[in-house]
Protein backbone atom coordinates (compact mmCIF):
# COMPACT_ATOMS: atom_id res chain seq x y z
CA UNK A 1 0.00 0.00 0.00
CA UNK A 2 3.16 2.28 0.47
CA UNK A 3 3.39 2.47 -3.55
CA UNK A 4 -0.36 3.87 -3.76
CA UNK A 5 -0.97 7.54 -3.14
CA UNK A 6 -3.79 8.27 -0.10
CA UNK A 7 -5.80 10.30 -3.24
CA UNK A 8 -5.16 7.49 -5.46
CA UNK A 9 -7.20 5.04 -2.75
CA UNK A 10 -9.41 7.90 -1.85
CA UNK A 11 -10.89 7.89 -5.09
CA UNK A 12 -11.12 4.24 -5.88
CA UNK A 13 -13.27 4.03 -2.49
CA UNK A 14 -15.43 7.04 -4.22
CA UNK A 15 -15.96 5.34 -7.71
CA UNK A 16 -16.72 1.78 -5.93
CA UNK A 17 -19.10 3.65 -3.65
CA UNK A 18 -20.89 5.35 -6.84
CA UNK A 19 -21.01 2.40 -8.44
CA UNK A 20 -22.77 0.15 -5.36
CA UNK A 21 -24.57 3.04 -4.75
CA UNK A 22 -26.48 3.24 -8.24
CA UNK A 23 -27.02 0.17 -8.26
CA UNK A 24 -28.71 -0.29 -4.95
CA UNK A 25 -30.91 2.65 -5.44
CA UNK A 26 -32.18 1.28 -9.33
CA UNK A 27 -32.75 -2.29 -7.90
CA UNK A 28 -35.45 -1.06 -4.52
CA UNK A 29 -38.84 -2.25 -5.59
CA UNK A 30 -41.20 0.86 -5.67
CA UNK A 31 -42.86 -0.34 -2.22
CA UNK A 32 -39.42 0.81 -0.72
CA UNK A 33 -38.87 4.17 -1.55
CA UNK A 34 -40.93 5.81 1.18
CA UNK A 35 -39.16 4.21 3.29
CA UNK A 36 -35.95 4.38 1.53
CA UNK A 37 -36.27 8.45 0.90
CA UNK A 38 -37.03 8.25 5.39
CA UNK A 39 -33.60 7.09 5.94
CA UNK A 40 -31.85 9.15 3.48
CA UNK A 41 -33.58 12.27 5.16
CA UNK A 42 -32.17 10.96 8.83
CA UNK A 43 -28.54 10.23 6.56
CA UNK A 44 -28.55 14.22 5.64
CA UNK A 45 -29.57 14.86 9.11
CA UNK A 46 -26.37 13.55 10.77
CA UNK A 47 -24.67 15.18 7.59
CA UNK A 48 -25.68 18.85 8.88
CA UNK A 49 -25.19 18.23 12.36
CA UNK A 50 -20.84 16.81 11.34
CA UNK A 51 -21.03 19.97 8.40
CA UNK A 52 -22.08 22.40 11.91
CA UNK A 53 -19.22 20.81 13.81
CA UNK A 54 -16.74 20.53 11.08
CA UNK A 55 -17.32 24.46 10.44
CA UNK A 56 -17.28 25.51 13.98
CA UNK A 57 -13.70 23.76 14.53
CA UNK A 58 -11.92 25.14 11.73
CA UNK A 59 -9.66 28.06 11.49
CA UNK A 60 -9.47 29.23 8.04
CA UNK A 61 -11.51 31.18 6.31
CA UNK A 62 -11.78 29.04 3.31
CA UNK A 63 -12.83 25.63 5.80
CA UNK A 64 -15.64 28.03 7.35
CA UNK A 65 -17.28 28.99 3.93
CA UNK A 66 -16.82 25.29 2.99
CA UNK A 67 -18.55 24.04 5.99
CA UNK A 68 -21.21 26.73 5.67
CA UNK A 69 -21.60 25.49 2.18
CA UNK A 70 -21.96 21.92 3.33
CA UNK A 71 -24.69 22.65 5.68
CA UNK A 72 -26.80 24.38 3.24
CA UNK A 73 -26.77 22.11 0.73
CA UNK A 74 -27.39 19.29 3.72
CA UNK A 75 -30.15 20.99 4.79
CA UNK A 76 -31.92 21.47 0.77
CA UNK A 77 -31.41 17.90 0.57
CA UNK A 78 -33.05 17.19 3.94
CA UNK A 79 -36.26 19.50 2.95
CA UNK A 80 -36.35 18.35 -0.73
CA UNK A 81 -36.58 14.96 0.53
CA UNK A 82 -38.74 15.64 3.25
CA UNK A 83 -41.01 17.03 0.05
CA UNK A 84 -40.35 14.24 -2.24
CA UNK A 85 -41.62 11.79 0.78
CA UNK A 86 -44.59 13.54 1.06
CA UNK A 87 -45.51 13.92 -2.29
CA UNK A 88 -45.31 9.94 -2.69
CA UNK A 89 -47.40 9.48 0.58
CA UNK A 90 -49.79 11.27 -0.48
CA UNK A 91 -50.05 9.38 -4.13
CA UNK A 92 -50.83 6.57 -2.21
CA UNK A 93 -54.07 7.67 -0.13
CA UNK A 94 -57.51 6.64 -1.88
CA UNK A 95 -59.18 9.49 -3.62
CA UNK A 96 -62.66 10.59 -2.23
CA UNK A 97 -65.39 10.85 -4.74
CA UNK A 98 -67.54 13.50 -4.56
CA UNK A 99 -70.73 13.01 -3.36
CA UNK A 100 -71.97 14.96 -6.47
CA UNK A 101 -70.52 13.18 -8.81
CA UNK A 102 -71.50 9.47 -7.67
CA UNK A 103 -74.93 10.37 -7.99
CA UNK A 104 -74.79 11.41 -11.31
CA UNK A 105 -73.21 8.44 -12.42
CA UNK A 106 -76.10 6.05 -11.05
CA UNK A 107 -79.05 8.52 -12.84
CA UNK A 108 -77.60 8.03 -16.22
């Protein structure tokens, strides 16, 4: 491991992680992404709460504006999904027919 460059194995661990990644995420059956999109809002939860701490601990003007930046895109992730999951809740409630309308259908 001495001959490989940290960035080198860095980045192998990021492509294998995209990789598993899409293809977890294109193989959940549609009864599982409620569920799914649940977790992943918790996920960016803990994400905002390290960004916070990783922002407040650093020195540099540069790390604070990147940490800054990490927390708002968290926390648009976290309220985009929080949209997304109820937006697909609510595509699976029944309709209610109007009252109107069902008696209209039985005169004819």
């Amino acid at each position: 491991m001495d001959m490989l460059s940290p960035v080198i194995v860095n980045l192998i661990i990021f492509v294998l992680a995209i990789y598993v990644g899409y293809h977890v995420v294109w193989n959940v059956t549609p009864a599982l992404h409620t569920p799914l999109m649940a977790v992943t809002n918790a996920i960016s939860a803990i994400v905002i709460v390290g960004a916070m701490l990783a922002a407040a601990l650093t020195e540099t003007g540069l790390a604070k504006a990147m940490g800054v930046l990490a927390v708002a895109l968290a926390a648009v992730n976290v309220f985009g999904g929080f949209l997304v999951t109820r937006r697909m809740l609510e595509m699976f409630k029944k309709k209610e027919r109007k009252a109107g309308a069902a008696g209209e259908g039985a005169a004819r």
